[in-house]
N, C-alpha and C. Protein backbone atom coordinates (compact mmCIF):
# COMPACT_ATOMS: atom_id res chain seq x y z
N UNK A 1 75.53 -11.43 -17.75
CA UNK A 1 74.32 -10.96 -17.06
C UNK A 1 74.24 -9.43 -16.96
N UNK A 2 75.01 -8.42 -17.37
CA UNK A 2 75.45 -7.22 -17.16
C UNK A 2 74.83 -6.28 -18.41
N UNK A 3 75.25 -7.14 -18.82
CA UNK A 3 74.86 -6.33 -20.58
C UNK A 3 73.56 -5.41 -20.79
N UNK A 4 73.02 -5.98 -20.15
CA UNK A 4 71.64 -5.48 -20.40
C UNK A 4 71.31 -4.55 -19.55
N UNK A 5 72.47 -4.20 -18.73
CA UNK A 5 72.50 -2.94 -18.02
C UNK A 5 72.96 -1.85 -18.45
N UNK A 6 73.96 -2.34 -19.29
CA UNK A 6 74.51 -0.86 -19.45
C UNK A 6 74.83 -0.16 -20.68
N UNK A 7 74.57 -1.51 -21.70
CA UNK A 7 74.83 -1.76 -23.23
C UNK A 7 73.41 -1.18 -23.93
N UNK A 8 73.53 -1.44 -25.28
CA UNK A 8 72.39 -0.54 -26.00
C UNK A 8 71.83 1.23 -25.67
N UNK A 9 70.72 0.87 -25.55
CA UNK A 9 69.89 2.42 -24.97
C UNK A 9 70.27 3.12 -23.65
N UNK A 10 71.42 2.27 -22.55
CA UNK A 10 71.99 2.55 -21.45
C UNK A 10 70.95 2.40 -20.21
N UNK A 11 71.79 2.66 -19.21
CA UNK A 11 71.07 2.30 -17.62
C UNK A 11 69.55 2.78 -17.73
N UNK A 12 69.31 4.24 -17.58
CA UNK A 12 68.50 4.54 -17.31
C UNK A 12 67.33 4.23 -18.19
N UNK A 13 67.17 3.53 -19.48
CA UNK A 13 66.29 3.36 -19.83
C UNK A 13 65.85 1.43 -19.55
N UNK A 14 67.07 0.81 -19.65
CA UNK A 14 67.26 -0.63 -18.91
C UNK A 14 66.53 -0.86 -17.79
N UNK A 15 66.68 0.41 -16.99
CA UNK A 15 66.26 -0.05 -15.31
C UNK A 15 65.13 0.79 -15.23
N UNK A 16 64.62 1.41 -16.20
CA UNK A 16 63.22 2.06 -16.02
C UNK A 16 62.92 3.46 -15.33
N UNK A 17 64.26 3.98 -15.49
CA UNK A 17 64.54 5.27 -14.97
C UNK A 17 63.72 6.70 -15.54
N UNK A 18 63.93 6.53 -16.68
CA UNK A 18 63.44 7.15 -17.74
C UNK A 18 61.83 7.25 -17.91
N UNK A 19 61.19 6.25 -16.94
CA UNK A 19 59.56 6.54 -17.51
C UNK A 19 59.46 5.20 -18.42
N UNK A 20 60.14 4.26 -18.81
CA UNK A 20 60.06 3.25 -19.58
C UNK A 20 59.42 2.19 -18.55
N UNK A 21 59.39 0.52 -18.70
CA UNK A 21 59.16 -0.24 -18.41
C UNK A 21 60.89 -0.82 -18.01
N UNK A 22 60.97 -1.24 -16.60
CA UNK A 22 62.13 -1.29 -16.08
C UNK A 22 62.14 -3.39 -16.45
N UNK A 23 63.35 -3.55 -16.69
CA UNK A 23 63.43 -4.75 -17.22
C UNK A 23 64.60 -5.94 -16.13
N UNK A 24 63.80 -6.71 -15.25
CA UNK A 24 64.33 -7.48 -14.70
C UNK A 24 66.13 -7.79 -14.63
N UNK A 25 66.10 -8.06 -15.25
CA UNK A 25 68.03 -8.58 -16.12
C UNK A 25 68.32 -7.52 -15.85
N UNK A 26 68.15 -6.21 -15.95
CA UNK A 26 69.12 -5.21 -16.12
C UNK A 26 69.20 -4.80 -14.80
N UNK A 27 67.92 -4.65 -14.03
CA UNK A 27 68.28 -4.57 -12.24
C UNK A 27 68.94 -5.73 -11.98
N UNK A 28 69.11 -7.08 -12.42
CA UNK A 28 69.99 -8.33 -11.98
C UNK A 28 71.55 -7.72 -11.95
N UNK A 29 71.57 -7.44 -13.32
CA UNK A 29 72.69 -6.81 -13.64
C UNK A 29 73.42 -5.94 -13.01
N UNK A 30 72.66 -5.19 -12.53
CA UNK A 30 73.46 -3.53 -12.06
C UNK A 30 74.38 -3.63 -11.45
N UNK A 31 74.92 -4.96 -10.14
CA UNK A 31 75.58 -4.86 -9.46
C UNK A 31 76.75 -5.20 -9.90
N UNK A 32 77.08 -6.51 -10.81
CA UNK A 32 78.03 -6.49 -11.69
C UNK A 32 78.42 -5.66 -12.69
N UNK A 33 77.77 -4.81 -13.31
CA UNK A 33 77.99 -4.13 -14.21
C UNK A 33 79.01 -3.17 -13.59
N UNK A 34 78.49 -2.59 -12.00
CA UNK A 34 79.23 -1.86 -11.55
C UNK A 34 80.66 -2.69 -10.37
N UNK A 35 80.45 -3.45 -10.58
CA UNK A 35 81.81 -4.06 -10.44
C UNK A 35 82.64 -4.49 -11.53
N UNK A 36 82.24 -4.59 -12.51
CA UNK A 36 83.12 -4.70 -13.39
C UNK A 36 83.67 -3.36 -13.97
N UNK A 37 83.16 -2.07 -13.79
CA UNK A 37 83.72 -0.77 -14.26
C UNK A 37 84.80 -1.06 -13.12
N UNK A 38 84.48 -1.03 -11.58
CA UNK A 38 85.50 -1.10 -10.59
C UNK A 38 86.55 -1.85 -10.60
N UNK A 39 86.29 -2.80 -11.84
CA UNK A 39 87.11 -3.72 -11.74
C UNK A 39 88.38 -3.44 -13.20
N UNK A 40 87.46 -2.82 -13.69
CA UNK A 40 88.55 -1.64 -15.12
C UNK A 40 89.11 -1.03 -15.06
N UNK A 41 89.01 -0.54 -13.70
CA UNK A 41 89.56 1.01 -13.06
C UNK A 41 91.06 0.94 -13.11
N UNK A 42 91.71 -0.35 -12.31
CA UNK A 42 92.91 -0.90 -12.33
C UNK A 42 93.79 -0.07 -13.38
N UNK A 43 93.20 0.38 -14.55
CA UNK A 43 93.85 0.59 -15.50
C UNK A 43 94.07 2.41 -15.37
N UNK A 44 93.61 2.93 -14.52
CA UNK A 44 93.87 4.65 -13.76
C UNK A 44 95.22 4.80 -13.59
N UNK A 45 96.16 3.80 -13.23
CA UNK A 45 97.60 4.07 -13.36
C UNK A 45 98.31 4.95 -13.81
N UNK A 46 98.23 4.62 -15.24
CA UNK A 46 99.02 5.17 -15.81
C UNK A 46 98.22 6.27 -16.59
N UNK A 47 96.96 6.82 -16.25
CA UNK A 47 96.85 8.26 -16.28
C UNK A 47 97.46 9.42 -16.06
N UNK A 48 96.82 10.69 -16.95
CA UNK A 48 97.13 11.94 -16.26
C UNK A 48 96.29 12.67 -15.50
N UNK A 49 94.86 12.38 -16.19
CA UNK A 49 93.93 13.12 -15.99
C UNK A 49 92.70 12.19 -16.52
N UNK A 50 91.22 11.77 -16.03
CA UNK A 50 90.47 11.61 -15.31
C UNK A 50 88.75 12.27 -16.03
N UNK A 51 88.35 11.65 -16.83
CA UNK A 51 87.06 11.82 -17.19
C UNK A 51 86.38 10.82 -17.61
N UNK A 52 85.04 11.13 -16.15
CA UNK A 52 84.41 10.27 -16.03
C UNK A 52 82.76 10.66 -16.94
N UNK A 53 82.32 10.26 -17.69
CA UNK A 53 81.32 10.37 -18.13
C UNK A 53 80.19 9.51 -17.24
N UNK A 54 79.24 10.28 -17.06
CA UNK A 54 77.87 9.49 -15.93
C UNK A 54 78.43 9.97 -14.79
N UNK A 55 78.04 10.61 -14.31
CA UNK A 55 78.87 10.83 -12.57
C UNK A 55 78.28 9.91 -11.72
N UNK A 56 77.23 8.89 -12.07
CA UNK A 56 76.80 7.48 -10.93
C UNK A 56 76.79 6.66 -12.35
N UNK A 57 77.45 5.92 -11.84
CA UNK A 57 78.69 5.30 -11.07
C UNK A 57 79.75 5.74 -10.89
N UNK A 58 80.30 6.36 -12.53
CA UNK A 58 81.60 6.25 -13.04
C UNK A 58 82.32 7.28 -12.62
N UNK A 59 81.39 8.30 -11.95
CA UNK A 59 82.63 9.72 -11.31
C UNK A 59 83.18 9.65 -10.01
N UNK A 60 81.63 8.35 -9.15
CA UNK A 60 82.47 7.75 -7.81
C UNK A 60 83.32 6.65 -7.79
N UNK A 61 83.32 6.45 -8.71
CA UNK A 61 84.19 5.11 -8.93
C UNK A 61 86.21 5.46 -9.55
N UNK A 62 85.91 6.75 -10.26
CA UNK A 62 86.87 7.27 -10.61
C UNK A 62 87.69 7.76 -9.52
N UNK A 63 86.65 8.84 -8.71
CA UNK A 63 87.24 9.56 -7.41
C UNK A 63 87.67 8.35 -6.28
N UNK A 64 87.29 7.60 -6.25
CA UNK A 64 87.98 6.65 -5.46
C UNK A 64 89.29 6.21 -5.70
N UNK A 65 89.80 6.50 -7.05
CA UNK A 65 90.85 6.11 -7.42
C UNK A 65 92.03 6.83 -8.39
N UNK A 66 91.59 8.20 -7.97
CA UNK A 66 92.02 9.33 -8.43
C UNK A 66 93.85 9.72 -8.22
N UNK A 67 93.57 9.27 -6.83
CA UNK A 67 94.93 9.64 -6.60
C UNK A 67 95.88 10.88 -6.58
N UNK A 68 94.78 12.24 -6.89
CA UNK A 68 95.83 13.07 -6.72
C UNK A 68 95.40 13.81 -8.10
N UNK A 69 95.03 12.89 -9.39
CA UNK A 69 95.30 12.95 -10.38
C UNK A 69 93.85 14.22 -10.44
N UNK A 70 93.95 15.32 -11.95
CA UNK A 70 92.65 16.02 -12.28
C UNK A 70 92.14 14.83 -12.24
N UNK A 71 90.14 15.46 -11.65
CA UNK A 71 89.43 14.39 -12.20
C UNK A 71 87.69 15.31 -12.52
N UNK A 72 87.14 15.35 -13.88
CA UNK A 72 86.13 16.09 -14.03
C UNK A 72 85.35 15.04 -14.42
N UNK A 73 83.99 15.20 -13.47
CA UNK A 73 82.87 13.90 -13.44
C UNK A 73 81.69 14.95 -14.32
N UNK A 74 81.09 14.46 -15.72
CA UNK A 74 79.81 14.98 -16.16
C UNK A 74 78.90 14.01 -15.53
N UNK A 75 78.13 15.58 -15.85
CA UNK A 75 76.41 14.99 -14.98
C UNK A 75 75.44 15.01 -16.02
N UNK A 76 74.91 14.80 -16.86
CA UNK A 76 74.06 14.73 -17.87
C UNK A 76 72.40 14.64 -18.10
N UNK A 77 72.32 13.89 -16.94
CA UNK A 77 70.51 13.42 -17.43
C UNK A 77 70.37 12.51 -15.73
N UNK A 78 70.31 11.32 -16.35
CA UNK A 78 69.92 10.60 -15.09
C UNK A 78 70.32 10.23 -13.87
N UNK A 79 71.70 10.24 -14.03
CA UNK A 79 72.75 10.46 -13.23
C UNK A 79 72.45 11.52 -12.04
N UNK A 80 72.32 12.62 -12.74
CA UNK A 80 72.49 13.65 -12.28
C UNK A 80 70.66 13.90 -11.28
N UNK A 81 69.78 13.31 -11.87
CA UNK A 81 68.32 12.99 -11.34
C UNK A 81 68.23 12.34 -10.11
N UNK A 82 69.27 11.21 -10.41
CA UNK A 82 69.23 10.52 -9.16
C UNK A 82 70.12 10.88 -8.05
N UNK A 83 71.06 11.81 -8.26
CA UNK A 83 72.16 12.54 -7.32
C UNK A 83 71.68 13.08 -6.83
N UNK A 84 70.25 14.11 -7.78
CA UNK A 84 69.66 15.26 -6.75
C UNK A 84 68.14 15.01 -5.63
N UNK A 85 67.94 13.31 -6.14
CA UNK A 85 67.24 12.85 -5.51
C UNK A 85 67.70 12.67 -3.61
N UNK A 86 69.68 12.43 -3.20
CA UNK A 86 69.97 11.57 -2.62
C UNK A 86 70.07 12.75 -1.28
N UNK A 87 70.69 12.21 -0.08
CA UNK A 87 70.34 13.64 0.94
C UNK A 87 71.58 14.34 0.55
N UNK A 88 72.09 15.65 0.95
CA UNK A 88 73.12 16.43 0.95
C UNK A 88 74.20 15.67 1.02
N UNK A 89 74.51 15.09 2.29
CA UNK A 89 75.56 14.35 2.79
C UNK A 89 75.58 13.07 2.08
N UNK A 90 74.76 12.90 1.25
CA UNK A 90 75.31 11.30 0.19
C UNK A 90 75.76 12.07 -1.21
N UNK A 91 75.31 13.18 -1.37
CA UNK A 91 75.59 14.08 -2.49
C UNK A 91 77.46 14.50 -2.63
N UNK A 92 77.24 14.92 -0.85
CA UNK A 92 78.91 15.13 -0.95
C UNK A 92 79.78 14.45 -0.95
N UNK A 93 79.37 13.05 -0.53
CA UNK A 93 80.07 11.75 -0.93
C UNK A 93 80.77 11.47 -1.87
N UNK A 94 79.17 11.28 -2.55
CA UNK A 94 79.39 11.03 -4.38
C UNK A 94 80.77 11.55 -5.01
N UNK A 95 80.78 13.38 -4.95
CA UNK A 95 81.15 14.48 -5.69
C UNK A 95 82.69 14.50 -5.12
N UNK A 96 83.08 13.16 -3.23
CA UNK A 96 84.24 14.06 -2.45
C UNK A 96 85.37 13.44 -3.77
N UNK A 97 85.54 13.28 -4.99
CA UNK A 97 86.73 13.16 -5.29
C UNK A 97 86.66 13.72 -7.11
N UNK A 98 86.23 14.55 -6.82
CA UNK A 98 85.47 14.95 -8.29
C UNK A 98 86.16 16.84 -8.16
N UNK A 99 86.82 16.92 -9.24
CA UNK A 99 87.65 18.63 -8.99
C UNK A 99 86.76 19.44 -10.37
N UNK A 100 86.05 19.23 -11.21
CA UNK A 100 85.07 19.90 -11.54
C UNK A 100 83.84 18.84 -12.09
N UNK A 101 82.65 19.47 -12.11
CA UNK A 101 81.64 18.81 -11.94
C UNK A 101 81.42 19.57 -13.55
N UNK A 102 80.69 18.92 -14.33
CA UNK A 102 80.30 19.59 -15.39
C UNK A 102 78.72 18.76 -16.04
N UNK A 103 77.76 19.86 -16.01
CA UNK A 103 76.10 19.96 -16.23
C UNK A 103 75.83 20.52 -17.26
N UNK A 104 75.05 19.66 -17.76
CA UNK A 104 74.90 20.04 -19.45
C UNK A 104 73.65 21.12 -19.53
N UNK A 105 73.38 21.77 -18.45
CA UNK A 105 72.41 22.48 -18.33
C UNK A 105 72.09 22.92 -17.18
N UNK A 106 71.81 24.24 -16.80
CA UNK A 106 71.44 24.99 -15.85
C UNK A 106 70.61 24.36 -14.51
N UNK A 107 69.36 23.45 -14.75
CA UNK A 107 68.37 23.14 -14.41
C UNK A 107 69.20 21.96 -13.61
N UNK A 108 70.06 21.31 -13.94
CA UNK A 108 70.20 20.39 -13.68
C UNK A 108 70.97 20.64 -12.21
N UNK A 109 72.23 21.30 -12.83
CA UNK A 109 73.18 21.83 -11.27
C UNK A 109 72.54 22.37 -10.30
N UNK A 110 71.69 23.38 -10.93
CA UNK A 110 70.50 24.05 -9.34
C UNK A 110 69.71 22.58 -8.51
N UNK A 111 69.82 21.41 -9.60
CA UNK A 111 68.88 20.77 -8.64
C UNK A 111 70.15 19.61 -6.98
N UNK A 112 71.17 19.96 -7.40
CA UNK A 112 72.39 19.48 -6.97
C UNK A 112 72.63 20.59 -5.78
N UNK A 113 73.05 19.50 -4.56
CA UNK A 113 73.51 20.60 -3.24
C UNK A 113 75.19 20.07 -4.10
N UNK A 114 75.95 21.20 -3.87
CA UNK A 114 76.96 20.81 -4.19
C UNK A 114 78.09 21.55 -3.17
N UNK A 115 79.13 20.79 -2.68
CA UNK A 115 80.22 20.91 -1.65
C UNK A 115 80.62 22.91 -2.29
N UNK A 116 80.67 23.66 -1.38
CA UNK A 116 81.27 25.09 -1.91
C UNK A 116 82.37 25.11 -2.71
N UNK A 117 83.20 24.52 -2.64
CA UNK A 117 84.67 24.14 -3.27
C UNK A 117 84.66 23.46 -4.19
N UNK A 118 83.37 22.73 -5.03
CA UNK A 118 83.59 22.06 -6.06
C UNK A 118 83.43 23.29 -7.18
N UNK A 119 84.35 23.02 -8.06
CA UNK A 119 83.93 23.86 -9.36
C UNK A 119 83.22 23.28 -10.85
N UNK A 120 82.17 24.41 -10.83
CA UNK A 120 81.14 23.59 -11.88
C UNK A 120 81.44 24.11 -13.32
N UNK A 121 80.70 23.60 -14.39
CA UNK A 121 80.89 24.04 -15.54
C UNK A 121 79.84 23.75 -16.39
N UNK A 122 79.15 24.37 -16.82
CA UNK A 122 77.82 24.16 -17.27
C UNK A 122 77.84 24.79 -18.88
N UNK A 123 77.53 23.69 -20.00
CA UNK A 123 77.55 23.30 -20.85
C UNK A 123 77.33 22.54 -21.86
N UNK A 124 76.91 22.69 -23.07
CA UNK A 124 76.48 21.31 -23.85
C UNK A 124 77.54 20.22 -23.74
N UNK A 125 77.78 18.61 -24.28
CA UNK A 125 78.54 17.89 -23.84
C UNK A 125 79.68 18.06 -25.10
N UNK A 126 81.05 17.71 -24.72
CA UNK A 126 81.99 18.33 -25.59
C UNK A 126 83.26 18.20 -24.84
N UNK A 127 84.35 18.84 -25.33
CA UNK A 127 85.79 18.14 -24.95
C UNK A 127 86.13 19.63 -23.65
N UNK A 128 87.02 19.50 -22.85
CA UNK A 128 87.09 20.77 -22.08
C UNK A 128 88.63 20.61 -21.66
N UNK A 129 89.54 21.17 -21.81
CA UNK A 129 90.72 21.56 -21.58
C UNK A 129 90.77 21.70 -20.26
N UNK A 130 90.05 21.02 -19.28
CA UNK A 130 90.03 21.62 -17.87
C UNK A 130 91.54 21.51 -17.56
N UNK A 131 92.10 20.69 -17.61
CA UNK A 131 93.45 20.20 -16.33
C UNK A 131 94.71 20.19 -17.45
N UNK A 132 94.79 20.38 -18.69
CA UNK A 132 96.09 20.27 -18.96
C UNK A 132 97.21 21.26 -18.46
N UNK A 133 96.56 22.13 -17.96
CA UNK A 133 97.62 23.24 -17.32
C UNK A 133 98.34 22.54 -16.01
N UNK A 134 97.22 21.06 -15.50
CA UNK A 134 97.94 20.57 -14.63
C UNK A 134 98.57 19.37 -14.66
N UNK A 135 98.59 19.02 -15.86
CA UNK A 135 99.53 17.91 -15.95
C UNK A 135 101.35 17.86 -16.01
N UNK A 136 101.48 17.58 -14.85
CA UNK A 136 103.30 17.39 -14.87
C UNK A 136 103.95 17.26 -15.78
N UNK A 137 103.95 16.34 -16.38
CA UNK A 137 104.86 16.21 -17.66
C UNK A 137 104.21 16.47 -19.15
N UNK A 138 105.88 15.88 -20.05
CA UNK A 138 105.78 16.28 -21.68
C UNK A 138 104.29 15.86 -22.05
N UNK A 139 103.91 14.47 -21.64
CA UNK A 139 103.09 13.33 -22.78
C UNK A 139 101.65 13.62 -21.63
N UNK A 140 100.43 13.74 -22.67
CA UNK A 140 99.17 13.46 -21.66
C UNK A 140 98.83 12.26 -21.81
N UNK A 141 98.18 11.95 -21.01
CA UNK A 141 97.65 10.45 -20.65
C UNK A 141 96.43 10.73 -20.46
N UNK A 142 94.94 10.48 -21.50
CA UNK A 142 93.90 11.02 -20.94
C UNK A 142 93.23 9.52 -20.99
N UNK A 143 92.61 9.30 -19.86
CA UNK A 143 91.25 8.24 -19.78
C UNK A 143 89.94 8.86 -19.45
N UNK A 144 88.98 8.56 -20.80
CA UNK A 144 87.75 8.12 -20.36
C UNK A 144 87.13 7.39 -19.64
N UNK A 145 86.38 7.56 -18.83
CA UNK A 145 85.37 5.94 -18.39
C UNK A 145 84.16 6.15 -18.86
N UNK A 146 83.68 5.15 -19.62
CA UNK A 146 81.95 5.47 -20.13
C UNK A 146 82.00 3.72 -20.87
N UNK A 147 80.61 3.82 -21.28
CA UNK A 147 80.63 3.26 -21.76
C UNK A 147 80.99 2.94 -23.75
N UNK A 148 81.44 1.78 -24.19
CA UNK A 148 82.04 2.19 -25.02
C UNK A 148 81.03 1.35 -26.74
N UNK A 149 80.31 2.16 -26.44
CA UNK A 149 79.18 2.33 -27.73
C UNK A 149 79.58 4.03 -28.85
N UNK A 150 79.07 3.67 -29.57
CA UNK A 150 79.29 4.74 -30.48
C UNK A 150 78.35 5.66 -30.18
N UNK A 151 77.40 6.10 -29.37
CA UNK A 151 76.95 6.75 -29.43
C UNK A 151 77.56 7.91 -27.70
N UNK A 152 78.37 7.10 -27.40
CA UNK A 152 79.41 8.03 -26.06
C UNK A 152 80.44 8.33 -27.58
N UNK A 153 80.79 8.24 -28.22
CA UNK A 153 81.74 9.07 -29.46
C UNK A 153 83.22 8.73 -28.89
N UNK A 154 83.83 7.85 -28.32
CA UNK A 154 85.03 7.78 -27.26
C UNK A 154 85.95 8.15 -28.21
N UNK A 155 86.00 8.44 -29.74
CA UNK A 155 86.83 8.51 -30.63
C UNK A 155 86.81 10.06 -30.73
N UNK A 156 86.03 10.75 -30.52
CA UNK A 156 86.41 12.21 -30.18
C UNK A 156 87.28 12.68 -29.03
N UNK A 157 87.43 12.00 -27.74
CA UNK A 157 88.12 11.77 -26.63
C UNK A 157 89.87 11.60 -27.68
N UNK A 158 89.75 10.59 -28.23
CA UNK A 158 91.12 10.51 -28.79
C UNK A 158 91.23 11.54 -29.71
N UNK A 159 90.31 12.09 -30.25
CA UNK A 159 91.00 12.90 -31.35
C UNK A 159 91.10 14.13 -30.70
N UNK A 160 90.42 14.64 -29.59
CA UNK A 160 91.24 15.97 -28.82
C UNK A 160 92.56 15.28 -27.90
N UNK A 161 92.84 14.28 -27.84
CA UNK A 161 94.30 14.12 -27.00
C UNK A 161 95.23 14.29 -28.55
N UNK A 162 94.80 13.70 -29.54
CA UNK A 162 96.06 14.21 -30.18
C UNK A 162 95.99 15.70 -30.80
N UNK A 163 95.24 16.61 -30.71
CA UNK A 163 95.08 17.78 -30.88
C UNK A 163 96.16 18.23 -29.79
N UNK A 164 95.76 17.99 -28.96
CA UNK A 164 96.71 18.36 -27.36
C UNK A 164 98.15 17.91 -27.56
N UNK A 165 98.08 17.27 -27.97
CA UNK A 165 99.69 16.44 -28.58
C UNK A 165 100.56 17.52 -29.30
N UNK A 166 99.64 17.91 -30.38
CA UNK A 166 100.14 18.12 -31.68
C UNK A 166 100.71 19.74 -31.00
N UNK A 167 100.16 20.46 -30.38
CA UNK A 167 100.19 21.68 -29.35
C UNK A 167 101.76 21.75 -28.76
């Protein structure tokens, strides 16, 4: 029942976010969809470091389970629309477990109250070396959370960890 939330063209065009025609199933969906990321998470363990692509769901869902660990939530498009829709104090919610925030564009972060202490990074979307300076040990451990269509590229994610490797 999920699929149709978060699969193909993604949420925001599923649920009618976008200016489209919002499609029943995929608001059915939403709530499982996002329990089942919560329910993937399990697998944060044995991380080092923490990138969440979509910062709603997947950057509060990450920061909940962070642990200590880097964790940089992108904000991209709709995500980031509906964050700056929400009041301040649900904003700082969202963001309390998120150690850089990264906006693929200017327009977007200005429209964001954001906690003083969060650090932003504003940029086209792309790989960012934020935290390896803070990873404890020899071996990195990097997890994505997104969804895993070819058009999130999750195979560029692996090919900068073994760049980082090879270092």
């Amino acid at each position: 029942p999920w699929g149709e939330t978060f699969y193909g063209a993604g949420a925001p065009d599923a649920l009618g976010l976008g200016g489209g025609a919002p499609r029943w199933r995929a608001w059915a969906g939403a709530p499982f969809a996002v329990a089942s990321l919560a329910w993937a998470m399990r697998a944060l363990a044995p991380c080092d470091v923490i990138v969440s692509h979509f910062v709603l769901p997947c950057g509060v869902l990450a920061g909940l389970r962070r642990r200590g660990r880097p964790h940089l939530a992108v904000a991209h498009g709709t995500d980031a629309w509906l964050l700056a829709r929400a009041p301040a104090a649900l904003q700082a919610m969202a963001l309390r477990g998120v150690d850089v925030l990264w906006c693929t564009h200017h327009a977007l972060r200005d429209r964001l109250t954001l906690p003083p202490a969060l650090r932003t990074v504003v940029r086209p979307m792309g790989w960012s070396e934020f935290a390896v300076d803070r990873v404890p040990s020899d071996t990195l451990r990097l997890l994505t959370l997104s969804r895993l269509v070819p058009l999130k590229r999750v195979h560029l994610a692996i090919d900068a960890a073994r760049i980082l490797r090879a270092r």
